[in-house]
Protein backbone atom coordinates (compact mmCIF):
# COMPACT_ATOMS: atom_id res chain seq x y z
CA UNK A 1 36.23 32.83 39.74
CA UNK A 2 32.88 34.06 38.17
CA UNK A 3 30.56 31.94 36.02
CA UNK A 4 31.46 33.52 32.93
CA UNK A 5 35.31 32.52 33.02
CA UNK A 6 33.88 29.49 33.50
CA UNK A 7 32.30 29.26 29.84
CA UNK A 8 29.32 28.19 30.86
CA UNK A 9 26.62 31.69 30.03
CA UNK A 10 28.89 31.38 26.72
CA UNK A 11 27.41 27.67 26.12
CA UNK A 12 23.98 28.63 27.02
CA UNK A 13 24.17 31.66 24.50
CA UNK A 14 25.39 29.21 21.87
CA UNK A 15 22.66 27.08 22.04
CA UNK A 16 20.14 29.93 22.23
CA UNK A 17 21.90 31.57 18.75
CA UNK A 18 21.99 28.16 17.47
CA UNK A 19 17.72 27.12 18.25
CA UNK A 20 16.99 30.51 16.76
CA UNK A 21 18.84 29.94 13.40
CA UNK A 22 16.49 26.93 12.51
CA UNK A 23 13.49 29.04 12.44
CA UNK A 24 13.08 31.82 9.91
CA UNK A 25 11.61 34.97 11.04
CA UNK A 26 8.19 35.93 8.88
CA UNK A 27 9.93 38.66 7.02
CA UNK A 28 12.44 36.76 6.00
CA UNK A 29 10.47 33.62 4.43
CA UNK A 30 8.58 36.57 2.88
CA UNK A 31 11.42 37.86 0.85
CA UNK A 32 12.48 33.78 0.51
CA UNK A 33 9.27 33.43 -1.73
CA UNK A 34 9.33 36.44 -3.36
CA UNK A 35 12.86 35.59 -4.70
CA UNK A 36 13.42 34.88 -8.36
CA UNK A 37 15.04 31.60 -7.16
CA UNK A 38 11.74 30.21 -5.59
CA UNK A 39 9.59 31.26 -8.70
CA UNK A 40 11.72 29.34 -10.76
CA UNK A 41 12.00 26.52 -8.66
CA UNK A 42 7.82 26.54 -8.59
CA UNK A 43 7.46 26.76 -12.12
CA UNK A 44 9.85 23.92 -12.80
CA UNK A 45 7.37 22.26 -10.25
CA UNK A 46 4.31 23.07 -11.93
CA UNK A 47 5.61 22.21 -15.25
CA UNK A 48 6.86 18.61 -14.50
CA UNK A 49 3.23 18.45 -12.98
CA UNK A 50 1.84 19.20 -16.69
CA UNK A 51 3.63 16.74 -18.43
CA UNK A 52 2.91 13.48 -15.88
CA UNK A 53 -1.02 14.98 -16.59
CA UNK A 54 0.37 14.89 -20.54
CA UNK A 55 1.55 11.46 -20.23
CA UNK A 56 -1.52 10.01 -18.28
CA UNK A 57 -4.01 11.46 -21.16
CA UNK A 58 -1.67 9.85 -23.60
CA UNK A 59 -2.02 6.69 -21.90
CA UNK A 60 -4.11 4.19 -24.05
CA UNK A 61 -7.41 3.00 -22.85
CA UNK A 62 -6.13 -0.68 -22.95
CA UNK A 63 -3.94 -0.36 -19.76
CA UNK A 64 -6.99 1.49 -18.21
CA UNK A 65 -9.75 -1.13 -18.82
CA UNK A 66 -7.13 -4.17 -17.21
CA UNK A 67 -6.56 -2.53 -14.30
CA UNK A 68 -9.89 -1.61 -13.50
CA UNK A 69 -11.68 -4.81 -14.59
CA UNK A 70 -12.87 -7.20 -12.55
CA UNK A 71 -12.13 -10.21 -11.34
CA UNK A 72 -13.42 -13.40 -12.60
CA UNK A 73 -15.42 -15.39 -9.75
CA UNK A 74 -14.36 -18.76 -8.54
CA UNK A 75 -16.71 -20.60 -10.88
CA UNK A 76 -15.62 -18.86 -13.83
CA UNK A 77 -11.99 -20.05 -12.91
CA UNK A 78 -10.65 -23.17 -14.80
CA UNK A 79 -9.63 -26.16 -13.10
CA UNK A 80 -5.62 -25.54 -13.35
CA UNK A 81 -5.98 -22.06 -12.47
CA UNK A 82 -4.66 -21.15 -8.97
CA UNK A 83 -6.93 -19.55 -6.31
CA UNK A 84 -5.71 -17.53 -2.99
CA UNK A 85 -7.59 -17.31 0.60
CA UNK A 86 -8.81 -13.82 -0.71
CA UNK A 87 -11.12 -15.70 -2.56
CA UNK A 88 -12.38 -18.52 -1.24
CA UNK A 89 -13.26 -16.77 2.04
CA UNK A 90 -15.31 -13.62 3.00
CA UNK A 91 -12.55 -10.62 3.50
CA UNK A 92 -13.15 -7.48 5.45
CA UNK A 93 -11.84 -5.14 2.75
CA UNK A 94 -14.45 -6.78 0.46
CA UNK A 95 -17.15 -7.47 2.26
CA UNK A 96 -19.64 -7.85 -0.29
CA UNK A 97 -17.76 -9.54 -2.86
CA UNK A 98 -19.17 -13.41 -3.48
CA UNK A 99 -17.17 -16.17 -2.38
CA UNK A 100 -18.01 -19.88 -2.57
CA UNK A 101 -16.51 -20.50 1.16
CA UNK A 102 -18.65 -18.78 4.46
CA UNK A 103 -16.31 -18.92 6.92
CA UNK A 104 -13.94 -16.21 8.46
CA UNK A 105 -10.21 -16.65 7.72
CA UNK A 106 -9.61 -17.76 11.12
CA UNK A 107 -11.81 -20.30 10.53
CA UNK A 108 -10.20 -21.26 7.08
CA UNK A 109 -6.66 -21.52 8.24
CA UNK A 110 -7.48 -23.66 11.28
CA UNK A 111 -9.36 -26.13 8.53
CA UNK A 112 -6.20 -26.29 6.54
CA UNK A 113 -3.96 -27.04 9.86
CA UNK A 114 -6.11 -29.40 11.07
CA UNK A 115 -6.09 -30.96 7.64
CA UNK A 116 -9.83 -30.33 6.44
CA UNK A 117 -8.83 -28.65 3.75
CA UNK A 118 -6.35 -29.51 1.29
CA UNK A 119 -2.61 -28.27 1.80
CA UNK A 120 -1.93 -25.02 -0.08
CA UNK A 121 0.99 -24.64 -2.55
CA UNK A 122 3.46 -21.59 -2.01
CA UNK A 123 3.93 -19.85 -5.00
CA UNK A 124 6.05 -17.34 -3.55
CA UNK A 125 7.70 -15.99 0.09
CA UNK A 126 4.77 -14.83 1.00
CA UNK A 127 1.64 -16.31 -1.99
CA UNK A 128 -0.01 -19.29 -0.80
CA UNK A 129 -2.55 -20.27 -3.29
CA UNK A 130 -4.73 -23.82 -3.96
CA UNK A 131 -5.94 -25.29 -7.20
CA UNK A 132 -9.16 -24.81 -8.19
CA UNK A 133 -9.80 -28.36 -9.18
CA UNK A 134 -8.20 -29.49 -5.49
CA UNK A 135 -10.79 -26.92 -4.15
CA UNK A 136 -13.64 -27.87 -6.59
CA UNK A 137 -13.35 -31.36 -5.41
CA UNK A 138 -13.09 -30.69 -1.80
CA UNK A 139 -16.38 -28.59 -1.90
CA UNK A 140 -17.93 -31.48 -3.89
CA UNK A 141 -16.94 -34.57 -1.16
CA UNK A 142 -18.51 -31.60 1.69
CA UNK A 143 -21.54 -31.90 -0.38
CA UNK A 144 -22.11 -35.65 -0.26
CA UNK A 145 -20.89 -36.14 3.87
């Protein structure tokens, strides 16, 4: 009984066939891309590209300007706005932004645990944000201990 009646070159072939059907000879991707198929499937491409670049020039300025203004500071903030750890402490994504608290968030989240700081309000799953009169008078009764 020879390996062959067994079936098991014929498997090995298979899989051989099979690996060298994923990959597309050079020639053949040549003539893929040359097709009339592929052209029109990169023009359609191209053109859908135009028209987002239409639309975005179309765009008013208005939407622009909000999204790239910036942010008003802590003490421009009125007293029933809300304020989140972003600002109050120094963040490494911002590191020279201003803000009024310099300490490391570590540093500000052990304070509010330990109850040194007042208790934050969840806004959200995953927003926790503080008053900015509850923070206002915090920094004030710091200033007179």
């Amino acid at each position: 009984m020879g390996l062959e009646s067994m079936g098991l070159f014929g498997s090995i072939a298979r899989r051989k066939r099979k690996k060298q059907s994923h990959h597309m000879q050079p020639q053949a991707m040549a003539a893929r891309c040359a097709s009339t198929e592929y052209q029109k499937m990169k023009r359609t491409a191209q053109a859908a590209r135009a028209s987002k670049k239409q639309v975005r020039a179309a765009m008013p300025e208005v939407v622009t300007a909000r999204r790239t203004g910036a942010m008003p500071s802590f003490d421009d903030r009125p007293d029933s706005g809300w304020v989140r750890q972003s600002d109050l402490v120094r963040d490494p994504k911002h590191p020279t932004r201003p803000v009024p608290l310099p300490v490391s968030p570590a540093t500000f989240w052990r304070w509010v645990r330990d109850g040194k700081f007042p208790e934050p309000t969840k806004l959200g799953k995953r927003i926790t944000a503080w008053k900015v009169g509850e923070v206002r008078a915090w920094m004030a009764a710091q200033a007179t201990v």
